[in-house]
Protein backbone atom coordinates (compact mmCIF):
# COMPACT_ATOMS: atom_id res chain seq x y z
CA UNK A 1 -41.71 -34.98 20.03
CA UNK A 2 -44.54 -36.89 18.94
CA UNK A 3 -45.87 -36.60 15.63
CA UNK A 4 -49.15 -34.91 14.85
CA UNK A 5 -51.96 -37.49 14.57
CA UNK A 6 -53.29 -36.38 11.45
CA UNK A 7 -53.13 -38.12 7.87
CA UNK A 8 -52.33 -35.62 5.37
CA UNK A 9 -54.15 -35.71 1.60
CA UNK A 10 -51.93 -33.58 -0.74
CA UNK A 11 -53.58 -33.54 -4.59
CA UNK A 12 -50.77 -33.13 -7.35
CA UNK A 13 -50.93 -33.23 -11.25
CA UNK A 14 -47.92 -31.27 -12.32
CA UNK A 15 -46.68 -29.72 -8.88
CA UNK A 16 -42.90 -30.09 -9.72
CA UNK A 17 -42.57 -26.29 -8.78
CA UNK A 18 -44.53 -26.31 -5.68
CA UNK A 19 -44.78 -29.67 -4.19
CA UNK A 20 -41.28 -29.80 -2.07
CA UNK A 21 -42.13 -26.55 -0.39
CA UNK A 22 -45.64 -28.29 0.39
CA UNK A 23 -44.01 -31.44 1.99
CA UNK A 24 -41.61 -29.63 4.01
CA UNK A 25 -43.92 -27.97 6.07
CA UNK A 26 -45.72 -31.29 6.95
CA UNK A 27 -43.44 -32.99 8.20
CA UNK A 28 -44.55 -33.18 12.04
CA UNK A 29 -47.94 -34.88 10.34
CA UNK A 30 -47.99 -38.82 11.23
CA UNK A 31 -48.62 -40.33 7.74
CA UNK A 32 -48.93 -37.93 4.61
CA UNK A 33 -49.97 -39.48 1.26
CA UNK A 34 -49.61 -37.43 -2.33
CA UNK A 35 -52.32 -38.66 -4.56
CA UNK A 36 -51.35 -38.00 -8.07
CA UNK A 37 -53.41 -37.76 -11.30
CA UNK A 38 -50.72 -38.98 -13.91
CA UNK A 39 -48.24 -36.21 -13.48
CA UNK A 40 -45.99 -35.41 -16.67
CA UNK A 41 -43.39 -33.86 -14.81
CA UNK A 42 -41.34 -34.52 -11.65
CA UNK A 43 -43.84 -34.57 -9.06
CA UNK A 44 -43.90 -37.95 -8.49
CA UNK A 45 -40.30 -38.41 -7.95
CA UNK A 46 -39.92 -35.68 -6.26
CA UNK A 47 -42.80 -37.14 -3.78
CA UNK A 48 -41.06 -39.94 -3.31
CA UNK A 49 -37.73 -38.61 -2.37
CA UNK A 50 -39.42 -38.28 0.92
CA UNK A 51 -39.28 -41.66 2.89
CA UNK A 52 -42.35 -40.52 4.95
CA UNK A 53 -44.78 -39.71 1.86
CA UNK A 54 -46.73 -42.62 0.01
CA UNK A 55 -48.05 -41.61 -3.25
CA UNK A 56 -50.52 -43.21 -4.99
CA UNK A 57 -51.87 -42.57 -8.19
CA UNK A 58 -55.83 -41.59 -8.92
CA UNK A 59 -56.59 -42.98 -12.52
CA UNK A 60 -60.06 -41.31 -12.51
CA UNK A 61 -62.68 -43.22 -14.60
CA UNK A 62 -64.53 -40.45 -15.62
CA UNK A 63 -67.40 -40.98 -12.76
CA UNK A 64 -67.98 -40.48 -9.42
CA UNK A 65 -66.25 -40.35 -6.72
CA UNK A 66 -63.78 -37.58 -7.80
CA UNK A 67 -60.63 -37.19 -6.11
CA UNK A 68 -61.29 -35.94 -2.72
CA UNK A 69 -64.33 -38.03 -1.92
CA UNK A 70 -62.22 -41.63 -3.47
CA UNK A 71 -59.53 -40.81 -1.07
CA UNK A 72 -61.87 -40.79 1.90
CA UNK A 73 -63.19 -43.96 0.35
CA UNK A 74 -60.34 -45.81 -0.15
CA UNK A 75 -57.05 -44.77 1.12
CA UNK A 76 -56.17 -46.82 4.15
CA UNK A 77 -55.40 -44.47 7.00
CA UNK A 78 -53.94 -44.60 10.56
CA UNK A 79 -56.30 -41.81 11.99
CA UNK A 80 -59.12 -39.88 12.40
CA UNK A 81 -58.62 -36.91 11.12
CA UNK A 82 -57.69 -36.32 7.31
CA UNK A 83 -56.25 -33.07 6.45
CA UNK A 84 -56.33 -32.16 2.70
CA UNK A 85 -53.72 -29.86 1.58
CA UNK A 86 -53.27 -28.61 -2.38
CA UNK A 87 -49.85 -28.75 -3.46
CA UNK A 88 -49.44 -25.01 -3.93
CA UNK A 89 -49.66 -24.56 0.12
CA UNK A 90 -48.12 -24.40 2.88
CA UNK A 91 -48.35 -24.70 6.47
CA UNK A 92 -46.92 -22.43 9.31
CA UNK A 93 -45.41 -23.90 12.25
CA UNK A 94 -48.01 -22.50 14.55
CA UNK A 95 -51.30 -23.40 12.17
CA UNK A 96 -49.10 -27.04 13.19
CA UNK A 97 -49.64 -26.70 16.66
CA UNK A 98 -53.31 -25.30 16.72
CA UNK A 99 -53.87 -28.64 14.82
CA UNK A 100 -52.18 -30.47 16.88
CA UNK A 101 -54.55 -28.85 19.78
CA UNK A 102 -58.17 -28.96 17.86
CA UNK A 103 -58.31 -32.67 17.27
CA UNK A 104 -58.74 -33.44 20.71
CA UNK A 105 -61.81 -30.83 20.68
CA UNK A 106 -65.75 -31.35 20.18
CA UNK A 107 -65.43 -30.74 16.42
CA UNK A 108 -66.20 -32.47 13.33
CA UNK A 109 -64.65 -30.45 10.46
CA UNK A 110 -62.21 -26.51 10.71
CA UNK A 111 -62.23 -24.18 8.33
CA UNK A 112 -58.94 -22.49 7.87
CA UNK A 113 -58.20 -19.03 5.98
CA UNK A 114 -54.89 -18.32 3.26
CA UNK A 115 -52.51 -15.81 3.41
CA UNK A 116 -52.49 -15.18 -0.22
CA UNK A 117 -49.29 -14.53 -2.57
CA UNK A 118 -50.10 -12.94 -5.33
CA UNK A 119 -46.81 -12.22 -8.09
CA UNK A 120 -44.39 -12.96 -5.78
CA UNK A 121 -45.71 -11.41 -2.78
CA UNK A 122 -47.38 -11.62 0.55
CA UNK A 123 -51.24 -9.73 0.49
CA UNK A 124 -51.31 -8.58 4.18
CA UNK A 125 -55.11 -7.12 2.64
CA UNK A 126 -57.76 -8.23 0.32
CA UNK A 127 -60.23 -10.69 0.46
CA UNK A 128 -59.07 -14.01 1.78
CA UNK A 129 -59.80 -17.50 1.03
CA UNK A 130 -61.57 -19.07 3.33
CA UNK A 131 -62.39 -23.00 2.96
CA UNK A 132 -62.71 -26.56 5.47
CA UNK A 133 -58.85 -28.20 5.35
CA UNK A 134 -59.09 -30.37 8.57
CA UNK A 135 -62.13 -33.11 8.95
CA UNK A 136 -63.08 -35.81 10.89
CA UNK A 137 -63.35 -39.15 8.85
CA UNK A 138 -66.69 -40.79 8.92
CA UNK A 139 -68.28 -37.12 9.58
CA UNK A 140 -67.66 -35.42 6.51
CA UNK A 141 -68.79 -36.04 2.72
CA UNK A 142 -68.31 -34.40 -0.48
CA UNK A 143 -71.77 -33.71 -2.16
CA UNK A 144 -72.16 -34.61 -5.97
CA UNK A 145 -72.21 -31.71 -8.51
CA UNK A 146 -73.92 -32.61 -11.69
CA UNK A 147 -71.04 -31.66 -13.67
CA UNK A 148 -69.80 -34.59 -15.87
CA UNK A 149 -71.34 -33.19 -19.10
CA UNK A 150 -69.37 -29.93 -18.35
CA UNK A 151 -66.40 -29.30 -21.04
CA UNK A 152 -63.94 -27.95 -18.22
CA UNK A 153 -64.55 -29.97 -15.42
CA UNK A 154 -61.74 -32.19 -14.31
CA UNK A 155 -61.09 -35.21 -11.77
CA UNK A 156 -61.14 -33.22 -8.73
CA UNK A 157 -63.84 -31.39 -6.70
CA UNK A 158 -64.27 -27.69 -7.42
CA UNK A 159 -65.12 -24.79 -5.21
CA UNK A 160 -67.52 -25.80 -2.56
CA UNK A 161 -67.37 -27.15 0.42
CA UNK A 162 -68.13 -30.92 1.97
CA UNK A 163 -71.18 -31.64 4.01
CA UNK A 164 -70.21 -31.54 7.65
CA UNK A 165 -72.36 -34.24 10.76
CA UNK A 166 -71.69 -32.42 13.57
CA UNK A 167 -69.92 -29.12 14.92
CA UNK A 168 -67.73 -27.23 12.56
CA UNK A 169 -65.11 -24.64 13.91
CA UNK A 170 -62.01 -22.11 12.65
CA UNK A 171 -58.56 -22.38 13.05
CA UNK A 172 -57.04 -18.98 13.76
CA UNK A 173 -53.85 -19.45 12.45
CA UNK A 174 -52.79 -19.19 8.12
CA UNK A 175 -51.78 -21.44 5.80
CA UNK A 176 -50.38 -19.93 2.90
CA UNK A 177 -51.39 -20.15 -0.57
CA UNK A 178 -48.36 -19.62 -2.96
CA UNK A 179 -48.20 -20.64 -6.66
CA UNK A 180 -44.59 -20.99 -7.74
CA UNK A 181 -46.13 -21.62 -11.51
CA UNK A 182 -45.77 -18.95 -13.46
CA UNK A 183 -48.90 -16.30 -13.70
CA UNK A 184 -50.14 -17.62 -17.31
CA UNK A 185 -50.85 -20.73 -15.31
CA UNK A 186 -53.07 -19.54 -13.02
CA UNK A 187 -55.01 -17.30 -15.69
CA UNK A 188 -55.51 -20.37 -17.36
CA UNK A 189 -56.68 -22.38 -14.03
CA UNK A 190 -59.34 -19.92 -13.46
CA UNK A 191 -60.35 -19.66 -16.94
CA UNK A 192 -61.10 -23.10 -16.41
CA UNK A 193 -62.89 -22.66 -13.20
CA UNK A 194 -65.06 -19.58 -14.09
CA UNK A 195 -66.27 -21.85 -17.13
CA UNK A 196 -67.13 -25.01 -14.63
CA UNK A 197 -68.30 -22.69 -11.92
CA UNK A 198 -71.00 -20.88 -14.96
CA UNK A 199 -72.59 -24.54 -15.97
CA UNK A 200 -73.04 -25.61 -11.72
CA UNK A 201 -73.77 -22.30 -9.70
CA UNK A 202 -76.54 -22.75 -8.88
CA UNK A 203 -75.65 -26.06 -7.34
CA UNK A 204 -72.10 -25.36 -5.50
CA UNK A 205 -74.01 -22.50 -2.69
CA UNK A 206 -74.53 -24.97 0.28
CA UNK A 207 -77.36 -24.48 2.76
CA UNK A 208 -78.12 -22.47 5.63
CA UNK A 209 -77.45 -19.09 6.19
CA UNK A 210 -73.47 -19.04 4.50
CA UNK A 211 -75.47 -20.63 1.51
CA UNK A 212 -77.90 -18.05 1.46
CA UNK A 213 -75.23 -15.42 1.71
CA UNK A 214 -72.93 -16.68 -0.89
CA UNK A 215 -76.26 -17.08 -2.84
CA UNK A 216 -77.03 -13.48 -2.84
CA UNK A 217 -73.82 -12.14 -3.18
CA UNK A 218 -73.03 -14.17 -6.70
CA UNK A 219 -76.85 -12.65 -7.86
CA UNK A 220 -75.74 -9.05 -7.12
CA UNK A 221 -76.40 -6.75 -9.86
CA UNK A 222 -72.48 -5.48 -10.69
CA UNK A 223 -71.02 -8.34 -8.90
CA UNK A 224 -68.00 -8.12 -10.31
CA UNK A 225 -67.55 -4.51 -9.72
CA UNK A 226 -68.28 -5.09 -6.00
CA UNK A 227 -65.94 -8.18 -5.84
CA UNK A 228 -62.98 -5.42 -6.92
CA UNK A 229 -64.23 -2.76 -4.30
CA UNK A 230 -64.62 -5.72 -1.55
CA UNK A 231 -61.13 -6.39 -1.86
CA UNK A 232 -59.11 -3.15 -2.63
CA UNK A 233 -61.72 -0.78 -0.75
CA UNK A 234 -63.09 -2.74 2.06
CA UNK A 235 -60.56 -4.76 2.50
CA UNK A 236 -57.81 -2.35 2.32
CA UNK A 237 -55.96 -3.94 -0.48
CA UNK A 238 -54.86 -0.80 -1.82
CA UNK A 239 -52.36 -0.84 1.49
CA UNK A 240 -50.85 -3.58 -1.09
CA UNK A 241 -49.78 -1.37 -3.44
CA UNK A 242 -50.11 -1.66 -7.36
CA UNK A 243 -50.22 -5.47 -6.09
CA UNK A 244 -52.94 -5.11 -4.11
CA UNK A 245 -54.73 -3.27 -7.52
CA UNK A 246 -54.11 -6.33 -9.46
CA UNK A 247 -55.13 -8.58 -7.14
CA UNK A 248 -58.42 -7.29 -7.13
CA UNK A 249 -58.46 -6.68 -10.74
CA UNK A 250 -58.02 -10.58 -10.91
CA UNK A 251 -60.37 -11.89 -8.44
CA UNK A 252 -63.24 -9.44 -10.33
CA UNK A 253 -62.27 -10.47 -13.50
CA UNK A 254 -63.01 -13.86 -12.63
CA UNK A 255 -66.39 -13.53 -11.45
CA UNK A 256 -66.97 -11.10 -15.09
CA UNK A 257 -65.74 -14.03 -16.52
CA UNK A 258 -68.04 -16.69 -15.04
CA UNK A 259 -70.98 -14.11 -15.35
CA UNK A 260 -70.27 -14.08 -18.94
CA UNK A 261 -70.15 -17.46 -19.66
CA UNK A 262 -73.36 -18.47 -17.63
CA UNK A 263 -75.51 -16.08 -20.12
CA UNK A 264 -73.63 -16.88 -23.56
């Protein structure tokens, strides 16, 4: 069978739990590279157990390009599509094959959405994440985000999306997002990213009418009461159990925290 003609990004820094889980299920993909920022654990070697992954390690200088936007820049690849995949996902056989399918359509860039794991479990409710995976090089960009002088910004781009020439579509089928770090670790990611995503907000919305949206939604009076009853009331995550609770609990914490930080 012939391999998928995509080249696979994966982004590591200290991904020993989750990166062999990641590489397993992309292993139809013709060339995957794992571009590392100076890992202090095992995720290098780990990488490189695989004789079909090249690593190569992003030193970042402190400037622009980050991460995602140097790899488009500069990483030699065999084809025209790029998928970039975070080490803490994976990728069902069928999301494979739609892939497979949509690079021979009329489209630039695909969103795809995550089947979330939260504490060791599958939420079949709740808000999911939503975000572009697959692109088309030469068609897609990451903007800049003025955040250099911000004390928790790091080498890679945050939450927002690249600016897409052309047609953008959806893949129907999941990938899932699953964190095999412990919880503390992700409590401390978002800390993180609620204090970046304070300093830049009003830079990260995009344009058009999804930019608008997201736009008015993160200016809602009570936002992060409505980010909890999006995602255990309208979005059934109480059919999730006391998981489902938490779940929510987390995501509107976040946005309290990032709400906090932007007026302190």
């Amino acid at each position: 069978m012939s391999p998928i003609n995509v080249s696979v990004f994966v982004l590591t820094k200290n991904e020993e739990s989750n990166i062999t889980h990641c590489l397993d299920s992309l292993q139809e993909y013709k060339e995957i590279f794992v571009i590392d920022s100076n890992s202090m654990d095992n995720t290098v070697e780990l990488a490189k157990s695989y004789n079909n992954v090249n690593v190569i390690n992003f030193n970042w200088n402190g400037q622009y390009p980050k991460k995602k936007q140097w790899a488009i820049d500069n990483i030699d690849i065999s084809t025209k599509w790029i998928l970039f995949v975070d080490a803490d996902e994976e990728l069902s056989q069928k999301l494979n094959s739609e892939i497979k399918t949509a690079i021979n359509k009329d489209y630039n860039a695909f969103y795809a959405t995550a089947d979330v794991w939260f504490m060791n479990k599958k939420m079949r409710f709740g808000r999911k994440h939503k975000k572009i995976i697959l692109l088309k090089k030469g068609f897609v960009n990451f903007p800049i985000i003025d955040d250099l002088n911000v004390a928790e910004m790091w080498e890679v781009e945050g939450h927002y999306q690249p600016i897409v020439i052309g047609k953008i579509a959806s893949l129907k089928n999941k990938y899932n997002h699953n964190d095999k770090k412990p919880l503390y670790a992700m409590i401390d990611r978002h800390n993180r990213y609620s204090s970046w995503q304070a300093e830049v907000q009003n830079q990260i919305y995009g344009s058009g009418l999804r930019g608008f949206i997201k736009k008015l939604y993160h200016n809602l009076p009570f936002m992060p009461l409505i980010t909890f009853l999006d995602s255990y009331i309208f979005k059934f995550g109480f059919l999730d159990g006391k998981t489902g609770y938490n779940y929510a609990i987390f995501r509107a914490y976040y946005y309290w925290q990032t709400k906090l930080k932007k007026t302190s």
